[in-house]
Protein backbone atom coordinates (compact mmCIF):
# COMPACT_ATOMS: atom_id res chain seq x y z
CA UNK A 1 0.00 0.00 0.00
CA UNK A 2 1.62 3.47 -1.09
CA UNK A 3 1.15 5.60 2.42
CA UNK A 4 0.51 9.14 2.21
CA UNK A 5 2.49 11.80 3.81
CA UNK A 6 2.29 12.34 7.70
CA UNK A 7 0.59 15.70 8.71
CA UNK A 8 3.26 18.01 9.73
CA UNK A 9 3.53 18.47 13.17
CA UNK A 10 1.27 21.28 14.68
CA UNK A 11 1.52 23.80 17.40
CA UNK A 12 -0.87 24.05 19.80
CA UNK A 13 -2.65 26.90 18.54
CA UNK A 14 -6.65 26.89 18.32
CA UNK A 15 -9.19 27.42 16.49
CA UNK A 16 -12.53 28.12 17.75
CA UNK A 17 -15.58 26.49 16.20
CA UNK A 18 -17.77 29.07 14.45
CA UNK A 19 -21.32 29.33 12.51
CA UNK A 20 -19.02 28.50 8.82
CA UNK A 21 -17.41 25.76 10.48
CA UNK A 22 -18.21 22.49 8.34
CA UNK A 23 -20.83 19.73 9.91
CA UNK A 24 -18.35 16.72 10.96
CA UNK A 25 -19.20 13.65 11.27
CA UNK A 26 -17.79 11.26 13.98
CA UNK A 27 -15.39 8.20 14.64
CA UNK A 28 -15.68 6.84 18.11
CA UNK A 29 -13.10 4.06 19.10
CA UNK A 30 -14.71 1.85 21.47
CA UNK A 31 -11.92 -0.11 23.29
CA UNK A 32 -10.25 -0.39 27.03
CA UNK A 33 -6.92 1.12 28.02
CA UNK A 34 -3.15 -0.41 26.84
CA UNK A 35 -4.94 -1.58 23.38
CA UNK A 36 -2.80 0.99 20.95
CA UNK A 37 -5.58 3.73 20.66
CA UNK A 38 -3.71 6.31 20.71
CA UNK A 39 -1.17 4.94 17.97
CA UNK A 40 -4.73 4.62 15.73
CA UNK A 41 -6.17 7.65 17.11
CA UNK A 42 -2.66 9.65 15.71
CA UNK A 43 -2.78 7.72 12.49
CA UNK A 44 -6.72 8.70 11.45
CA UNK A 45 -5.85 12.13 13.16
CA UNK A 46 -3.13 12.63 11.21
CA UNK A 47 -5.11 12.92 7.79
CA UNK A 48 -6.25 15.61 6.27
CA UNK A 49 -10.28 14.33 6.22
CA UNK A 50 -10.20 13.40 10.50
CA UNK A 51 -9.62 15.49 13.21
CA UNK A 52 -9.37 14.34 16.54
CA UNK A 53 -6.50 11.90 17.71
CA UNK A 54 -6.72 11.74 21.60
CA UNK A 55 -9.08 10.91 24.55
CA UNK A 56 -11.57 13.64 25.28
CA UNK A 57 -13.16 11.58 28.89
CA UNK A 58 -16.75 12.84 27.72
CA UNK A 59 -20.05 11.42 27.13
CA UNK A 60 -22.26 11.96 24.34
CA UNK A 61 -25.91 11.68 25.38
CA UNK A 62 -27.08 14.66 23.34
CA UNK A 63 -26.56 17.11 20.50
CA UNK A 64 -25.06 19.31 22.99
CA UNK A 65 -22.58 17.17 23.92
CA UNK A 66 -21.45 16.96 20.06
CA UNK A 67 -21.03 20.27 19.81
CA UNK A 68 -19.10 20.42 23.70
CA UNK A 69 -16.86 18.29 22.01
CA UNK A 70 -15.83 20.25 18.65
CA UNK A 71 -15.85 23.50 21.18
CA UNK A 72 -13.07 20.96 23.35
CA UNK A 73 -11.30 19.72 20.87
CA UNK A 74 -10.73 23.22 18.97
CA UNK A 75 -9.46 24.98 22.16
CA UNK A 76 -5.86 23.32 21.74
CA UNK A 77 -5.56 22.09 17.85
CA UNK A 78 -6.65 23.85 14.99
CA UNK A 79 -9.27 22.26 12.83
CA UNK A 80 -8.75 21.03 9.64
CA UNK A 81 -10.30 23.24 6.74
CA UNK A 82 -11.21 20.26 4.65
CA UNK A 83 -12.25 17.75 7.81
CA UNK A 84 -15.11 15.93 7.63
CA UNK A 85 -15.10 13.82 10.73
CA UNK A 86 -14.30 14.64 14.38
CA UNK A 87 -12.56 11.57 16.31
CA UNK A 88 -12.53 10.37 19.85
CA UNK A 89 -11.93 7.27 21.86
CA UNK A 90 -14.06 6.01 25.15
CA UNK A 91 -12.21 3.61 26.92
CA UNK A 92 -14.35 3.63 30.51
CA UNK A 93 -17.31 2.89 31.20
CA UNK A 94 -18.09 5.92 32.81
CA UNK A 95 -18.15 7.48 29.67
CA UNK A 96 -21.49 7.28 27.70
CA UNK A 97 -22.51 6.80 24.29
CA UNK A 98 -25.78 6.99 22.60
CA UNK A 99 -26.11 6.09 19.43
CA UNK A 100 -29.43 6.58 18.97
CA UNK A 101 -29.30 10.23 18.70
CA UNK A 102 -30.28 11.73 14.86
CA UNK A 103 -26.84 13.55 14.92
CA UNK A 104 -24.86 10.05 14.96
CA UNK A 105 -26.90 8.66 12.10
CA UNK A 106 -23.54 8.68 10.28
CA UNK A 107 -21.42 8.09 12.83
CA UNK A 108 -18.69 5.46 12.74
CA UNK A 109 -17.92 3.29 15.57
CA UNK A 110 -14.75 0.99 15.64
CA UNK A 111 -14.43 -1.64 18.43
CA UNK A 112 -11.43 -3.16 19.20
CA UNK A 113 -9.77 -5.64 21.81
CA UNK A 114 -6.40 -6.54 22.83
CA UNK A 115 -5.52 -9.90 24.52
CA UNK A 116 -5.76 -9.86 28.46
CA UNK A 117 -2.40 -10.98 29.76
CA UNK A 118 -0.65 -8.48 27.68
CA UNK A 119 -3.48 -5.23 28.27
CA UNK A 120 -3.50 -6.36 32.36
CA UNK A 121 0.81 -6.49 32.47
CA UNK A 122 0.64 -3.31 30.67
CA UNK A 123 -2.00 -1.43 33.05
CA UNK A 124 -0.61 -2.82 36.19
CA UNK A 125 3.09 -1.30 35.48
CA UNK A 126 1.93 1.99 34.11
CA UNK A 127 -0.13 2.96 36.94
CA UNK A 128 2.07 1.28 39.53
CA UNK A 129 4.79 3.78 38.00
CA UNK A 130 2.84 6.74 38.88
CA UNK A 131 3.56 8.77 42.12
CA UNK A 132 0.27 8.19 43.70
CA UNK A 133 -1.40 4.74 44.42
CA UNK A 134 -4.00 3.52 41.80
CA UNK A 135 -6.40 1.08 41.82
CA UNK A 136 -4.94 0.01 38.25
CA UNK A 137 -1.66 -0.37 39.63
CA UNK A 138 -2.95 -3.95 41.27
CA UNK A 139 -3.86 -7.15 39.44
CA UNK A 140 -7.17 -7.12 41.23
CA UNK A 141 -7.70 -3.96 40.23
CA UNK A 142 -6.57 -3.94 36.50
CA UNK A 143 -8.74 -7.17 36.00
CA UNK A 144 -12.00 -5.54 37.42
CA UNK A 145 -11.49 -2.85 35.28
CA UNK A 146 -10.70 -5.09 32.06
CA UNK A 147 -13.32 -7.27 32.82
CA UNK A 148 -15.87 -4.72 33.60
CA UNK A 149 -15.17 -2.94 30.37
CA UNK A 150 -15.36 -6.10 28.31
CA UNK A 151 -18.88 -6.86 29.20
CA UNK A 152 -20.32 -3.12 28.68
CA UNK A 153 -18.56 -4.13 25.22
CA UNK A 154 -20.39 -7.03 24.90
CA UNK A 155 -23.81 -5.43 25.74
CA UNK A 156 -22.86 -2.73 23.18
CA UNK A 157 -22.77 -5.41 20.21
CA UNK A 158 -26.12 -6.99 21.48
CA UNK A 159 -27.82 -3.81 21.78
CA UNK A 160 -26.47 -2.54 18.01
CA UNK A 161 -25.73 -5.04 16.06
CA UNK A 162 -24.70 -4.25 12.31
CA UNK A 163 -23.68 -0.52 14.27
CA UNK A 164 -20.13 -1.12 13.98
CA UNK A 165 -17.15 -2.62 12.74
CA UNK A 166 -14.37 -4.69 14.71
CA UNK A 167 -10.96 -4.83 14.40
CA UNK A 168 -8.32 -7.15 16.64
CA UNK A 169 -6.02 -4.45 18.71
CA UNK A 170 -2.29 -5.94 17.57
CA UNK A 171 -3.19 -6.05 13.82
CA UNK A 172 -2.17 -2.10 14.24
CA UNK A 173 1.61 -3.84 14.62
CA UNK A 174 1.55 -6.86 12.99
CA UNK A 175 -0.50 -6.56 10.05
CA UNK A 176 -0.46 -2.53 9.42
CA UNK A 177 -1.49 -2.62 5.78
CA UNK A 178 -4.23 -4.77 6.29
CA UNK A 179 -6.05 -2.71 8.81
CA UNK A 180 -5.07 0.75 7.74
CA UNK A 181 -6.79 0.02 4.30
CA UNK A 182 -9.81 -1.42 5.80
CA UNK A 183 -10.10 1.68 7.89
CA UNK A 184 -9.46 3.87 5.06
CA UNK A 185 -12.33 1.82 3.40
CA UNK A 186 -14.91 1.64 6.18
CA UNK A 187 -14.35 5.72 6.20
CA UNK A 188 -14.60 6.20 2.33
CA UNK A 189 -11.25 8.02 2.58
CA UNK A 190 -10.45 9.62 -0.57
CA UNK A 191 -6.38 8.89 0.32
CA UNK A 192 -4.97 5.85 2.06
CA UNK A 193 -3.90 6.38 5.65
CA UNK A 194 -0.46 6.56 6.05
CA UNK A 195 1.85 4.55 8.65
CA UNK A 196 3.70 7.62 9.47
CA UNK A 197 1.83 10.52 11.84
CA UNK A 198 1.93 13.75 13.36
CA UNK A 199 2.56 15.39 16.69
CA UNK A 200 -0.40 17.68 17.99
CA UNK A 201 -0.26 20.13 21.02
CA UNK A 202 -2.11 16.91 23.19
CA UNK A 203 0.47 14.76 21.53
CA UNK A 204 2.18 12.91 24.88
CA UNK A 205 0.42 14.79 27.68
CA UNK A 206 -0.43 12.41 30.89
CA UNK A 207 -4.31 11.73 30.76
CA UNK A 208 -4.81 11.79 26.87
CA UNK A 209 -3.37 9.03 25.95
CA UNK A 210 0.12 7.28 25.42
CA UNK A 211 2.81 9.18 26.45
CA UNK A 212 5.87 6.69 25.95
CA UNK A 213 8.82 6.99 23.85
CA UNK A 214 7.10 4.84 21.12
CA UNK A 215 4.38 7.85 20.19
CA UNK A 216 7.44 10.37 19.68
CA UNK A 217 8.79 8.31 16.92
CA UNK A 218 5.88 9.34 14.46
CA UNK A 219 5.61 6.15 12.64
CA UNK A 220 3.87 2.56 13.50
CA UNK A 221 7.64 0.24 14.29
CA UNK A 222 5.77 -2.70 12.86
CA UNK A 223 6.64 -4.69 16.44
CA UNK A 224 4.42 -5.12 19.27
CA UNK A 225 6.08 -3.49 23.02
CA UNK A 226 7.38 -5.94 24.78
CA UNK A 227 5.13 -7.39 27.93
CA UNK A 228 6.18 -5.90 31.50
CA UNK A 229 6.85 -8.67 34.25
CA UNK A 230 4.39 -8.22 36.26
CA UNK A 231 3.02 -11.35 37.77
CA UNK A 232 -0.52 -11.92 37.87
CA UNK A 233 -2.58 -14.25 40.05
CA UNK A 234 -4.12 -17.32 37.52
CA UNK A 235 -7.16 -16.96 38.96
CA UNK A 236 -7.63 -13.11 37.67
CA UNK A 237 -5.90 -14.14 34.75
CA UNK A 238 -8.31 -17.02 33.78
CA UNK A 239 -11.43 -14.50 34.55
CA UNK A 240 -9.86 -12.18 31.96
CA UNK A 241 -9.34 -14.57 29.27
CA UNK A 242 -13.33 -16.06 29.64
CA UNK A 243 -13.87 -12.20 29.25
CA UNK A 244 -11.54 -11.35 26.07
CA UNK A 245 -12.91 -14.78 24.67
CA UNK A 246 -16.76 -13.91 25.24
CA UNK A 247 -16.54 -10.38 24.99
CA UNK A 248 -14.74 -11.04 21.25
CA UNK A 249 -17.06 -13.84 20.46
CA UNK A 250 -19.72 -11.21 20.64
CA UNK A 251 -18.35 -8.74 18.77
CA UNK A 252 -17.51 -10.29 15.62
CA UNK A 253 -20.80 -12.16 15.82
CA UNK A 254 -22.81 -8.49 15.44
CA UNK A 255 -20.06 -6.42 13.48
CA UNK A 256 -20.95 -5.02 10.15
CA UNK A 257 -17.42 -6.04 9.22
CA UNK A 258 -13.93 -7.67 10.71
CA UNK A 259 -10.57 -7.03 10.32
CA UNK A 260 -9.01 -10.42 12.39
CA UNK A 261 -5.88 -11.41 13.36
């Protein structure tokens, strides 16, 4: 696949939504935490038809909540002139969607899971790096949450099924081709998206999304991080897996269409 050029990398200047500013509509990534969002969320952010690239921690319940969000995400990166959709991920459950609001007719919602051992090793050694104690930073804690998450996933696909499309979390470093044109597709992007990204003024910062080495590099390295040892109680462990297996069961079962390892 020939990749197009990464967006150059933008200041953090803003641009505040007005009355001429183009109707957008929206990409929601529907995943858990540790599952490469924010690499996808800089690759579709990084072409010139999608803005948005980072965690915004809202809901969307109603159509003021749409237009919260432009109003948020225009206060630290400019918006593209030529954008037609406005990204974001939700990644807790305490964040809300409803899709049966008229604005999200169009909408398009990507789900996506990554396998438990590696997401739980992952969570438990980011938060437990953190100078403040976190419920994440435990395996108890870190499976609750992955667990939890999984099933309000699971509802989600029984609830709308045919609503979205699924893609397995690692293809983003194992098979990048593959899933970057079937995103591109899904979309109706009228140019591929491109391996390579930008930086943007949220680029790195602690609470919106990845902030390790690997984002500053700007392109996808084709090689999945390695795992953290952290050890993990087989009990938890086992609970996640029924989970990831259920939960992912689900999911492709209802999806409009799969991208699978």
């Amino acid at each position: 696949m020939n990749n197009a050029e990464p967006s150059p990398t933008r200041p953090g200047s803003t641009s505040e939504p007005g009355p001429m500013t183009p109707p957008r509509s929206r990409i929601f990534l529907l995943s858990h935490m540790r599952a490469y969002t924010s690499l996808v969320g800089h690759i579709l952010g990084s072409h010139p038809e999608i803005d948005g690239y980072y965690e915004l921690h809202r809901s969307y319940l109603s159509a003021d909540d749409l237009e919260a969000q432009l109003a948020q995400y225009a206060a630290h990166d400019a918006l593209k002139p030529n954008g037609r959709y406005l990204f974001d991920k939700l990644l807790h459950n305490d964040h809300a969607l409803n899709l049966a609001l008229p604005e999200l007719a169009d909408a398009t919602v990507l789900v996506s899971l990554l396998e438990p051992e590696a997401t739980l090793k992952s969570t438990i050694d980011l938060f437990a790096r953190k100078s403040r104690e976190d419920l994440y930073a435990t395996p108890a804690g870190a499976t609750r949450y992955y667990v939890d998450r999984l099933a309000a996933l699971a509802e989600l696909s029984l609830g709308h099924p045919g609503r979205y499309r699924y893609f397995d979390a690692p293809l983003i470093c194992d098979d990048p081709p593959r899933l970057l044109a079937a995103l591109a597709d899904w979309l109706g992007l009228a140019a591929p998206l491109s391996e390579s990204y930008g930086t943007f003024a949220m680029t790195g910062v602690p609470g919106a999304g990845d902030s390790s080495p690997a984002m500053a590099t700007g392109r996808i390295l084709r090689r999945r991080p390695s795992i953290p040892d952290v050890a993990l109680d087989p009990a938890l462990l086992q609970q996640a897996e029924a989970a990831y297996r259920d939960c992912r069961a689900r999911l492709i079962a209802h999806a409009a269409e799969t991208v699978l390892m």
